[in-house]
Protein backbone atom coordinates (compact mmCIF):
# COMPACT_ATOMS: atom_id res chain seq x y z
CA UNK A 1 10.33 -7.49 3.31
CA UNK A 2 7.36 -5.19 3.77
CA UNK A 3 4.38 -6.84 4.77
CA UNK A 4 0.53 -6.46 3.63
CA UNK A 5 -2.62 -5.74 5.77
CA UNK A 6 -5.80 -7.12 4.75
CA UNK A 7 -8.90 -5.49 5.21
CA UNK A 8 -12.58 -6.03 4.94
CA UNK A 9 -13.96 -4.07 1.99
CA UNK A 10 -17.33 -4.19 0.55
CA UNK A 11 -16.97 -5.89 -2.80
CA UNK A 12 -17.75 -2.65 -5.23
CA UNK A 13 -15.29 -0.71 -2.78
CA UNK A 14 -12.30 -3.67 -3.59
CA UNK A 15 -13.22 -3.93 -7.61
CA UNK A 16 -12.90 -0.07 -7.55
CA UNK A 17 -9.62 0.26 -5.77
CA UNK A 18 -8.69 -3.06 -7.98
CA UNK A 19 -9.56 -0.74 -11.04
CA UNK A 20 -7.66 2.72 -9.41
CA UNK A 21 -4.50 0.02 -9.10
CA UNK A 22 -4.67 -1.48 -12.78
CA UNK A 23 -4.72 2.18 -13.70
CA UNK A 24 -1.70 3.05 -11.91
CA UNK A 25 -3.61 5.76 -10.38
CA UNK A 26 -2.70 8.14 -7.26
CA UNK A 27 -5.09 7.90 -4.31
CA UNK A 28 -5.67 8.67 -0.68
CA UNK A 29 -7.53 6.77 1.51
CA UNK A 30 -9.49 8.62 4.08
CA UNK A 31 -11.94 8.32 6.85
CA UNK A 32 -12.99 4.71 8.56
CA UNK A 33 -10.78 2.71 5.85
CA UNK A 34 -7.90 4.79 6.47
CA UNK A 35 -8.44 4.41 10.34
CA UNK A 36 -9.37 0.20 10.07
CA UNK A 37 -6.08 0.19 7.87
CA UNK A 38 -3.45 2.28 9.61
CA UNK A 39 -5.38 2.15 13.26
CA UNK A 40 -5.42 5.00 15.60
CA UNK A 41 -3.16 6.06 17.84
């Protein structure tokens, strides 16, 4: 079973990813969330 990170957002930042999600929509994430999510090696 795969399992989920959890990371800080600012609250506008979550309700707009929320909203991308509800919409089924296709995004990227780049820059210092993409680094704080998948770390760096």
């Amino acid at each position: 079973m795969a399992t989920r990170k959890t990371i800080s957002l600012d609250p506008n930042f979550k309700e707009f990813i929320a909203l991308l999600n509800s919409e089924r929509v296709r995004y990227l994430l780049l820059g210092g969330y993409a680094v704080n999510y998948y770390g760096y090696h």
